[in-house]
PDB file of N, CA and C in Angstrom:
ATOM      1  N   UNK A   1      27.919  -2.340  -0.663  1.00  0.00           N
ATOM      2  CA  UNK A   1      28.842  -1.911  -1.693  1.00  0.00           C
ATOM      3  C   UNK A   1      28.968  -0.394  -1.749  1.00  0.00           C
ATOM      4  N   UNK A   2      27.666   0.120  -1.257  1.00  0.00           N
ATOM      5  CA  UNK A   2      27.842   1.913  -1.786  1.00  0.00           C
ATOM      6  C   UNK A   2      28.372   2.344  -0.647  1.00  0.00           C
ATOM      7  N   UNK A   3      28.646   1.659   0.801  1.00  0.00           N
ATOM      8  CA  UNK A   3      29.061   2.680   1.828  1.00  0.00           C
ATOM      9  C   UNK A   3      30.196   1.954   2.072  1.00  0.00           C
ATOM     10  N   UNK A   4      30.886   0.867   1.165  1.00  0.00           N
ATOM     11  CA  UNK A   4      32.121   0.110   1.250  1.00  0.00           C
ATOM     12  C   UNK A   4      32.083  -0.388   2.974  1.00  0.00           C
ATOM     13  N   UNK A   5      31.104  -1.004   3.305  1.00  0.00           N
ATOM     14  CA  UNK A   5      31.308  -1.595   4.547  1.00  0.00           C
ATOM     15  C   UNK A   5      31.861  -2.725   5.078  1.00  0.00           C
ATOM     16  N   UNK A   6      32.706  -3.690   4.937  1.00  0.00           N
ATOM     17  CA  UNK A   6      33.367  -4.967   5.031  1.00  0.00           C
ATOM     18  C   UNK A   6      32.087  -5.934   5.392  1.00  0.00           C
ATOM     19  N   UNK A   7      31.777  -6.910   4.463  1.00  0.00           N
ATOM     20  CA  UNK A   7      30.872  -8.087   5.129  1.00  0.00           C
ATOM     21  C   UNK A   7      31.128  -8.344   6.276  1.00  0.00           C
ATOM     22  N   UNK A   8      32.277  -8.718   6.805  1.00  0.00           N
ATOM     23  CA  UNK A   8      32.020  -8.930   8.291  1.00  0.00           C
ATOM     24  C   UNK A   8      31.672  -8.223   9.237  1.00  0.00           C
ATOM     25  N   UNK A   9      31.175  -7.009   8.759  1.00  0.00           N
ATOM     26  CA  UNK A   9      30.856  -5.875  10.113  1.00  0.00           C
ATOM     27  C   UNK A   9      29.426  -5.727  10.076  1.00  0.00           C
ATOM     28  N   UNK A  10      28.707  -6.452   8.699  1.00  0.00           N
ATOM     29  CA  UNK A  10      27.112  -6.708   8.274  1.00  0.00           C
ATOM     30  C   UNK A  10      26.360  -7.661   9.074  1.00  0.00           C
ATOM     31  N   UNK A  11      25.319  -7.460   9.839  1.00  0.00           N
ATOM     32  CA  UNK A  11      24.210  -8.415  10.359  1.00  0.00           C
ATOM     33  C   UNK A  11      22.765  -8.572  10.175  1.00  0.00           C
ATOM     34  N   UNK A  12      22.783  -9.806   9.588  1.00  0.00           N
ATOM     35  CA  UNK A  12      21.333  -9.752   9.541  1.00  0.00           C
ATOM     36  C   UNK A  12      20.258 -10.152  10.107  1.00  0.00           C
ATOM     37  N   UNK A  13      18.984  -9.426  10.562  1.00  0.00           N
ATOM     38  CA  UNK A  13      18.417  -9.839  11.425  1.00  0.00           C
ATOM     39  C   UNK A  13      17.008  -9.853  10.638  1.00  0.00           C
ATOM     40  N   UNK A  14      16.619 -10.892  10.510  1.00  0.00           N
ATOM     41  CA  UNK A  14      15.547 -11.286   9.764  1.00  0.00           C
ATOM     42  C   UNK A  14      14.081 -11.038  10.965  1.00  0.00           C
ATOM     43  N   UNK A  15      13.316 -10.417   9.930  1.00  0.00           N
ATOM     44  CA  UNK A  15      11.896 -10.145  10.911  1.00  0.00           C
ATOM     45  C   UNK A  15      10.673 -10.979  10.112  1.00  0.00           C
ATOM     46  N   UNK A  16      10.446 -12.068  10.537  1.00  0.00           N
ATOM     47  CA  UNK A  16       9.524 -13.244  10.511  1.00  0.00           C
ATOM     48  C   UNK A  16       8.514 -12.856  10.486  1.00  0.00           C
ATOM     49  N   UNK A  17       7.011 -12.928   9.596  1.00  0.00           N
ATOM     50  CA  UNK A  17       6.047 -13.210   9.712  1.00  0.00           C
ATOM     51  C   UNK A  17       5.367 -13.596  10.845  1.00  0.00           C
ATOM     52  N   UNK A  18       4.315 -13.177  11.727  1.00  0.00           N
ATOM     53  CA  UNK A  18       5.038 -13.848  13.187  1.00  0.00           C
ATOM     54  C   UNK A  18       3.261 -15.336  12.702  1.00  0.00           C
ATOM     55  N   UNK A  19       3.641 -16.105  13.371  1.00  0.00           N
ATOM     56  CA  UNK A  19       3.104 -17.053  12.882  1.00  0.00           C
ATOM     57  C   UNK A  19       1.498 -17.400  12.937  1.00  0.00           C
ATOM     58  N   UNK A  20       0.797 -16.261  13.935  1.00  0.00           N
ATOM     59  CA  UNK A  20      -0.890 -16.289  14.066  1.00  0.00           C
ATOM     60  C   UNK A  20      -1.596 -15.372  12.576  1.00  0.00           C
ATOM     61  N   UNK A  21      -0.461 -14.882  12.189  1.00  0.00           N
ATOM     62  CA  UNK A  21      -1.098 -14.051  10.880  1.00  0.00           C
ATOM     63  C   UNK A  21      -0.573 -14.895   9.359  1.00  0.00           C
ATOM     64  N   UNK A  22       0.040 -15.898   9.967  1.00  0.00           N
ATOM     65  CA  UNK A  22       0.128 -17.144   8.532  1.00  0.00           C
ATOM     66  C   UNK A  22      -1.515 -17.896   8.575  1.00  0.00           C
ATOM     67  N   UNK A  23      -1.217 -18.298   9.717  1.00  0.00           N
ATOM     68  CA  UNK A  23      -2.183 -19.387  10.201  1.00  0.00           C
ATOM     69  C   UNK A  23      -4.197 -18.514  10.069  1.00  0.00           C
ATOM     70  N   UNK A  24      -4.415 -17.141  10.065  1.00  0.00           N
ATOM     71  CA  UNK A  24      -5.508 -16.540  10.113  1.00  0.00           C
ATOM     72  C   UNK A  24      -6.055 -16.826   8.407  1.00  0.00           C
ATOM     73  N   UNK A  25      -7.461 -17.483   8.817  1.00  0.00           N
ATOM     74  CA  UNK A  25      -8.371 -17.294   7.680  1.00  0.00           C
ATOM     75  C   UNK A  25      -9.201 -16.290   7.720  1.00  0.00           C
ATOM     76  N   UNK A  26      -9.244 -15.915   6.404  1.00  0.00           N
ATOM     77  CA  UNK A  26      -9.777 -14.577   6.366  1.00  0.00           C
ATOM     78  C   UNK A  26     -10.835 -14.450   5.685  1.00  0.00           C
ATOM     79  N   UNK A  27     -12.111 -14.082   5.146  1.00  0.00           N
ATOM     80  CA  UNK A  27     -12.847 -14.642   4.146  1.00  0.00           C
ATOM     81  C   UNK A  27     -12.879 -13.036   3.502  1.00  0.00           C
ATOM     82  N   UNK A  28     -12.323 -12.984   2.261  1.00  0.00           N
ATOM     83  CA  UNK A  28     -11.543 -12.027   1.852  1.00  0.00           C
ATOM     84  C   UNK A  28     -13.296 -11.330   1.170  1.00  0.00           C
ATOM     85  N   UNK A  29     -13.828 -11.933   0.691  1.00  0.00           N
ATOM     86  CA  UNK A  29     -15.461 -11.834   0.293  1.00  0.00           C
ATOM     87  C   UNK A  29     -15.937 -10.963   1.479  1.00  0.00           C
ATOM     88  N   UNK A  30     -16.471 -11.617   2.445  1.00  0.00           N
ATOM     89  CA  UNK A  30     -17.107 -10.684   3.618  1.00  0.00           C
ATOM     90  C   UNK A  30     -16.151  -9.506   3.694  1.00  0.00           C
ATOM     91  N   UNK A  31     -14.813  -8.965   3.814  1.00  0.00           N
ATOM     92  CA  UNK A  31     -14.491  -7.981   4.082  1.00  0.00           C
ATOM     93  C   UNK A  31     -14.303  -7.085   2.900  1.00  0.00           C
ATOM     94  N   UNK A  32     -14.493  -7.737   1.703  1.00  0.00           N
ATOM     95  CA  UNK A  32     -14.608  -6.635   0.693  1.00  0.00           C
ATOM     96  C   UNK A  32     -16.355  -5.843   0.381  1.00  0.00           C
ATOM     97  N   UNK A  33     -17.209  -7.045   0.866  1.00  0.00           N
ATOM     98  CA  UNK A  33     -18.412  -6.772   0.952  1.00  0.00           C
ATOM     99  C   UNK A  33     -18.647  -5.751   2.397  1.00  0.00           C
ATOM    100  N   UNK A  34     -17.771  -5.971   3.006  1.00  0.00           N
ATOM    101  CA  UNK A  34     -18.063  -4.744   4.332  1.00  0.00           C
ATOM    102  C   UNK A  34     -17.465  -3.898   3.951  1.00  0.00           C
ATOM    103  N   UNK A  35     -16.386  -3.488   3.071  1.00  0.00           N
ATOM    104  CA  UNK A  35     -16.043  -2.332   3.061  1.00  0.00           C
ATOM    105  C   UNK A  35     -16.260  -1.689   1.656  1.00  0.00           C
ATOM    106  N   UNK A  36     -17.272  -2.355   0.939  1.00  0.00           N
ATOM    107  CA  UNK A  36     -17.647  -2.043  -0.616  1.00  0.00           C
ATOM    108  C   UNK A  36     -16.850  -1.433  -1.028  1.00  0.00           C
ATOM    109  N   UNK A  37     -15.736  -2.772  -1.071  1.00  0.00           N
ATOM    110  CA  UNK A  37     -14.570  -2.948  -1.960  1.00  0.00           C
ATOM    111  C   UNK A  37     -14.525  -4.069  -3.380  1.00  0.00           C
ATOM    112  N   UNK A  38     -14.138  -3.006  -4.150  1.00  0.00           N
ATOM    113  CA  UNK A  38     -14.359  -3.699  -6.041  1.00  0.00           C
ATOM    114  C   UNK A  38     -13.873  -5.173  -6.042  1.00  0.00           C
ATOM    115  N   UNK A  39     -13.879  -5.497  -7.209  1.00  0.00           N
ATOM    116  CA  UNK A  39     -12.789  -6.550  -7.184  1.00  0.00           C
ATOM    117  C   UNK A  39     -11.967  -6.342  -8.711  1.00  0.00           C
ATOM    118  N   UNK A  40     -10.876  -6.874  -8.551  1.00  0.00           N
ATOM    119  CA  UNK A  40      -9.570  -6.184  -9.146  1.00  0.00           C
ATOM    120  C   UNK A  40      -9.019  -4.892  -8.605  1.00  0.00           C
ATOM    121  N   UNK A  41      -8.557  -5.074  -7.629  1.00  0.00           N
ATOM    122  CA  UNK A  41      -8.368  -3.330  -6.710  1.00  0.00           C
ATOM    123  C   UNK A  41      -7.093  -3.981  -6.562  1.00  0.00           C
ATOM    124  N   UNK A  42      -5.807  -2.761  -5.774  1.00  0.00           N
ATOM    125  CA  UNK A  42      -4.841  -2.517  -5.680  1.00  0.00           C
ATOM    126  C   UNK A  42      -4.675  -1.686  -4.109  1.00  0.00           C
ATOM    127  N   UNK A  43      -3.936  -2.736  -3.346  1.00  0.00           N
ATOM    128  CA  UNK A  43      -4.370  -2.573  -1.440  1.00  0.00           C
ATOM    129  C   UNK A  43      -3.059  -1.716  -1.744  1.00  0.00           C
ATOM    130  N   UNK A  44      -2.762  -0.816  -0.728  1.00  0.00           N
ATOM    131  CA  UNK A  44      -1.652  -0.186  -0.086  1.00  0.00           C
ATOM    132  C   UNK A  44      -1.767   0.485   0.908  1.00  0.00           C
ATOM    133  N   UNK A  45      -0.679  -0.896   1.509  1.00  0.00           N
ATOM    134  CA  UNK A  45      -1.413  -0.759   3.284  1.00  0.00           C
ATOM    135  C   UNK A  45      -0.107   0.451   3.964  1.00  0.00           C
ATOM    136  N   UNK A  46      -0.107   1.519   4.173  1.00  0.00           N
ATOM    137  CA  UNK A  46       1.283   2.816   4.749  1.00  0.00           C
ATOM    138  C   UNK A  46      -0.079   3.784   5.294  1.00  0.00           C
ATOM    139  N   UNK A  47       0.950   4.209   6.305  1.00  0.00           N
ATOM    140  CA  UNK A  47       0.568   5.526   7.194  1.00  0.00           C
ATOM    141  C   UNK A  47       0.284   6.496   5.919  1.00  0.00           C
ATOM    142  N   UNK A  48      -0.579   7.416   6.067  1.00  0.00           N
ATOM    143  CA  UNK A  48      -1.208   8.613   5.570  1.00  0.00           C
ATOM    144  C   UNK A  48       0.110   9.606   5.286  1.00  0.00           C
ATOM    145  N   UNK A  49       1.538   9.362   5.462  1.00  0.00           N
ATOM    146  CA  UNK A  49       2.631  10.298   5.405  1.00  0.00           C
ATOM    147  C   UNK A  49       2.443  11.038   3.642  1.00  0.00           C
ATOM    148  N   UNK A  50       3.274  11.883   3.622  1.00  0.00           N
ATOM    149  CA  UNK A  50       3.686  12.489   2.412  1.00  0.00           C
ATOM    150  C   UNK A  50       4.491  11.503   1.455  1.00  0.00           C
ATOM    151  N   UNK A  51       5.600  10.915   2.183  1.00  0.00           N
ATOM    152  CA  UNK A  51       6.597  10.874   1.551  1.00  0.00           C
ATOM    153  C   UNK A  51       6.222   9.201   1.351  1.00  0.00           C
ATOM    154  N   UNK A  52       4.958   8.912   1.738  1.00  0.00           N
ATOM    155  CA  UNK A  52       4.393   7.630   1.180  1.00  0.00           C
ATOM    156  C   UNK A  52       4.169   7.001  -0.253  1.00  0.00           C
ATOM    157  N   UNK A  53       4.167   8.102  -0.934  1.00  0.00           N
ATOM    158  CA  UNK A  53       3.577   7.952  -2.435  1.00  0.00           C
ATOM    159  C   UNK A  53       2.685   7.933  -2.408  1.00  0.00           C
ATOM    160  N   UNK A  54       1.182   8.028  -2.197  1.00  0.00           N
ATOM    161  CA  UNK A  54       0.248   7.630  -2.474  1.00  0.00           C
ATOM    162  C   UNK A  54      -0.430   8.514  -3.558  1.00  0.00           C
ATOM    163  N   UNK A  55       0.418   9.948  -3.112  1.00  0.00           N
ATOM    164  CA  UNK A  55       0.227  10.829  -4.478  1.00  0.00           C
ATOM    165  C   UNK A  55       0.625  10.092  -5.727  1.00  0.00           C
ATOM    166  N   UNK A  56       1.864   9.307  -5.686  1.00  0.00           N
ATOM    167  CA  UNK A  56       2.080   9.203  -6.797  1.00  0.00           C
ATOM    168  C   UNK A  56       1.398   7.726  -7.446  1.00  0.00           C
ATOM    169  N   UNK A  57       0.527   7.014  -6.599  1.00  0.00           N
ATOM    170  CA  UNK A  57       0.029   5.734  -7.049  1.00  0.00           C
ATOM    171  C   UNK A  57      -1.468   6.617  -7.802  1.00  0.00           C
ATOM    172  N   UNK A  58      -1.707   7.419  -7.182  1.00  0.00           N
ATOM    173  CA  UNK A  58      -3.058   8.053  -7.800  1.00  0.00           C
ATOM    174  C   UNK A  58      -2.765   8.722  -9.164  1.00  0.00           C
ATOM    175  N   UNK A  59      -1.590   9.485  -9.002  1.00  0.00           N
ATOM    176  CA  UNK A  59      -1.613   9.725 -10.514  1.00  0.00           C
ATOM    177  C   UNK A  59      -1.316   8.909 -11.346  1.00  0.00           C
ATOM    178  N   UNK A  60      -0.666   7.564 -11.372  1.00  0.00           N
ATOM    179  CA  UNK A  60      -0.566   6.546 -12.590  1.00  0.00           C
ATOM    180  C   UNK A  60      -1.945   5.911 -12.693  1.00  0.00           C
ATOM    181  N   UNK A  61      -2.678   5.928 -11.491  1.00  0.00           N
ATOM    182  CA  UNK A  61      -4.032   5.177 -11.732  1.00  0.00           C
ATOM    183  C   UNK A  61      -4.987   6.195 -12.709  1.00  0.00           C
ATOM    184  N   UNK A  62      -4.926   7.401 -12.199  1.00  0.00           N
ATOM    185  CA  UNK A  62      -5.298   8.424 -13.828  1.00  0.00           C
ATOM    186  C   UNK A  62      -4.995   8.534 -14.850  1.00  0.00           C
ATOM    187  N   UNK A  63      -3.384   7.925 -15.066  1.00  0.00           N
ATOM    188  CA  UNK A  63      -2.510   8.115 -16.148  1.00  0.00           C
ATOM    189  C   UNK A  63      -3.502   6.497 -16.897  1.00  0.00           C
ATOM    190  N   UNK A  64      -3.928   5.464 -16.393  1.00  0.00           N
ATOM    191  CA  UNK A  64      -3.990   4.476 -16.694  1.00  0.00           C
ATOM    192  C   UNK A  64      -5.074   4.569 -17.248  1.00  0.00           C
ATOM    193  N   UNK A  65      -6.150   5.882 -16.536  1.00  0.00           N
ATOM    194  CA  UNK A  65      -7.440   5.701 -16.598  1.00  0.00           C
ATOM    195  C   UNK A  65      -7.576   6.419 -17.674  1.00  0.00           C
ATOM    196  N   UNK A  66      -6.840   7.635 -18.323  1.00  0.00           N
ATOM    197  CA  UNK A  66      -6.943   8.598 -18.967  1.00  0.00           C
ATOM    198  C   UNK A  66      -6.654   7.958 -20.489  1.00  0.00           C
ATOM    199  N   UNK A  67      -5.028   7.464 -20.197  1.00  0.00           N
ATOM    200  CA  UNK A  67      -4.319   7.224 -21.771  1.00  0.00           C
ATOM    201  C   UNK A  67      -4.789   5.835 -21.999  1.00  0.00           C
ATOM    202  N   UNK A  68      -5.032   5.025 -21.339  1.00  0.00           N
ATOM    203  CA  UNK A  68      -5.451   3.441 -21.581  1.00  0.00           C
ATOM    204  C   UNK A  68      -6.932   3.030 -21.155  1.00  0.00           C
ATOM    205  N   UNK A  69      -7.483   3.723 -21.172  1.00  0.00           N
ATOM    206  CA  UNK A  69      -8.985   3.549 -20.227  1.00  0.00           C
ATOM    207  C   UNK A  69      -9.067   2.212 -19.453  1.00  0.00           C
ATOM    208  N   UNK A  70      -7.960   2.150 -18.424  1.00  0.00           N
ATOM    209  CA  UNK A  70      -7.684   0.755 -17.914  1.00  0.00           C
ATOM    210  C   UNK A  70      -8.189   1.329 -16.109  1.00  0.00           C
ATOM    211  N   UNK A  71      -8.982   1.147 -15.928  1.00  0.00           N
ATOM    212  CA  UNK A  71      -9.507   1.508 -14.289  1.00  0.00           C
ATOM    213  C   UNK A  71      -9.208   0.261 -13.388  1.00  0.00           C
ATOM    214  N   UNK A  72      -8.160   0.928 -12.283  1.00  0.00           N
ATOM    215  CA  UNK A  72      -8.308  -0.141 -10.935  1.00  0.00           C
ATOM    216  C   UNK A  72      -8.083   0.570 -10.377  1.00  0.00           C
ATOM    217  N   UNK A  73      -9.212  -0.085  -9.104  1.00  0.00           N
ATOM    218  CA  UNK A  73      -9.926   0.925  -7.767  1.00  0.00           C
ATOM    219  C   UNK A  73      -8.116   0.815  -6.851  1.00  0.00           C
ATOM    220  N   UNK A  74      -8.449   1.650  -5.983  1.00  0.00           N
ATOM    221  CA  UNK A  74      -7.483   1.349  -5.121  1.00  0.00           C
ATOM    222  C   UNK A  74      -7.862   1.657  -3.941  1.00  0.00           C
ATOM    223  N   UNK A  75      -7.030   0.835  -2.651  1.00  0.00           N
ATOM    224  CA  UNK A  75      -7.261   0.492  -1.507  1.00  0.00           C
ATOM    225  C   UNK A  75      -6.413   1.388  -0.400  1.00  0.00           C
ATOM    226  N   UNK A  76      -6.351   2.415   0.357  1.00  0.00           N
ATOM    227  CA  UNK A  76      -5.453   2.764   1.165  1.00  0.00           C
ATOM    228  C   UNK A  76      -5.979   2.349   2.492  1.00  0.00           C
ATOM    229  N   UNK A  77      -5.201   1.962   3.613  1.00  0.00           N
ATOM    230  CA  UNK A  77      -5.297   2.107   4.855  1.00  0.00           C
ATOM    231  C   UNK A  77      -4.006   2.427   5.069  1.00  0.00           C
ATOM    232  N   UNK A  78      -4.304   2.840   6.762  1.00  0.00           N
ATOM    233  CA  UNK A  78      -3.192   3.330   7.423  1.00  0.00           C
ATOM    234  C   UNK A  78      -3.518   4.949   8.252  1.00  0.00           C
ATOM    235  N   UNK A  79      -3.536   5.333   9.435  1.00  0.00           N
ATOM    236  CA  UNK A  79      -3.835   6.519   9.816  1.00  0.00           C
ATOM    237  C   UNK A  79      -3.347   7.581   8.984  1.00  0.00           C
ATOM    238  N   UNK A  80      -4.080   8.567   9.756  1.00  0.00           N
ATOM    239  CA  UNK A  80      -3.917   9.785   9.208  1.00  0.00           C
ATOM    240  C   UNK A  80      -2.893  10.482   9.109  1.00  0.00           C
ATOM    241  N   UNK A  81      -1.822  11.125   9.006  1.00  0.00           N
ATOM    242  CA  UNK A  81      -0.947  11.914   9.579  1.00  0.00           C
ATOM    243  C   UNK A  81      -0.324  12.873   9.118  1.00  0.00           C
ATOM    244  N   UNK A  82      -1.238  13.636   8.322  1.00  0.00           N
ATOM    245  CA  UNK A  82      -1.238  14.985   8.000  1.00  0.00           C
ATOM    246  C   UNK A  82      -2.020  14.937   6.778  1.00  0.00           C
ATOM    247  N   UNK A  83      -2.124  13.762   6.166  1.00  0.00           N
ATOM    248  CA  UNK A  83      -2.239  13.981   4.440  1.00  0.00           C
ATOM    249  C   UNK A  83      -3.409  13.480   3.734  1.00  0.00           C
ATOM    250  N   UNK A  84      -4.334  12.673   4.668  1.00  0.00           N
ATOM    251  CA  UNK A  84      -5.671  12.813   4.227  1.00  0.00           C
ATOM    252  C   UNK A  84      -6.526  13.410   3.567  1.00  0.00           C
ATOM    253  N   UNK A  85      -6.806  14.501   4.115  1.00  0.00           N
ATOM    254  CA  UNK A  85      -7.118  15.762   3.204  1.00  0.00           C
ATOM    255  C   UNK A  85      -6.813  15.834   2.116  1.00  0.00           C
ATOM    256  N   UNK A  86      -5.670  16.468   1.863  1.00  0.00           N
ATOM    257  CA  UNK A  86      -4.522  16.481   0.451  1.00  0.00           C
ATOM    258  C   UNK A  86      -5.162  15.578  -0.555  1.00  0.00           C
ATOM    259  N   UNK A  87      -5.201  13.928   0.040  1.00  0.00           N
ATOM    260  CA  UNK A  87      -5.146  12.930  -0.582  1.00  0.00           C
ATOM    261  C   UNK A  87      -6.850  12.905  -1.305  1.00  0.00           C
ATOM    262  N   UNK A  88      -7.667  13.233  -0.626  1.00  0.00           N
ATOM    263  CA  UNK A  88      -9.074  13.288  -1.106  1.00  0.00           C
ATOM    264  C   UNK A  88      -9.645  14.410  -2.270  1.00  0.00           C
ATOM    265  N   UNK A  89      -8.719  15.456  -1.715  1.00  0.00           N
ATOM    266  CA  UNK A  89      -9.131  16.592  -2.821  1.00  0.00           C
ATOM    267  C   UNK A  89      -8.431  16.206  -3.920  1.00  0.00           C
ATOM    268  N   UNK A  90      -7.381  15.723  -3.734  1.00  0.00           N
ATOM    269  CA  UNK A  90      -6.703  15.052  -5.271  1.00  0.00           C
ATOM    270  C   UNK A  90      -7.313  14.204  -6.041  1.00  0.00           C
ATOM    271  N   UNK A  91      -8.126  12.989  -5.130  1.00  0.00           N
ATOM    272  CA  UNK A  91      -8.918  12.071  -5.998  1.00  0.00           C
ATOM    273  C   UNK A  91      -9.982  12.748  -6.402  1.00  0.00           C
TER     274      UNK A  91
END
């Protein structure tokens, strides 16, 4: 609608779940116990970029922790790629 493109010139190409990562059991216990991870946490799985947010998931988790004394841990993976650093001295 915002770039007025005619439906018929639209395609969609759907990207599937691919089907060995439906089918994988995981025992979600052992890997929170290997990575002495809380429980009630908040995963966010993105590359280490800037323009990831992760700045901005940390400051509502302060905002939460500060004005509501409501604490949940949170989970990042994803390489590094520039903003690691940044991201640690902030927490």
């Amino acid at each position: 609608n915002f770039y007025q493109i005619p439906p018929e010139r639209i395609k969609v190409f759907p990207l599937p779940t691919p089907v060995f990562s439906l089918n994988a059991e995981v025992d979600t216990k052992k890997v929170c116990a290997k990575y002495d991870i809380p429980e009630g946490f908040i995963f966010y799985p993105a590359q280490l970029w800037p323009h990831k947010n992760h700045y901005i998931i940390l400051k509502a988790l302060c905002r939460l922790r500060d004005e509501y004394r409501i604490k949940i841990p949170a989970v990042f993976c994803g390489s590094d790629k520039g903003n690691a650093a940044y991201l640690k001295k902030l927490i």
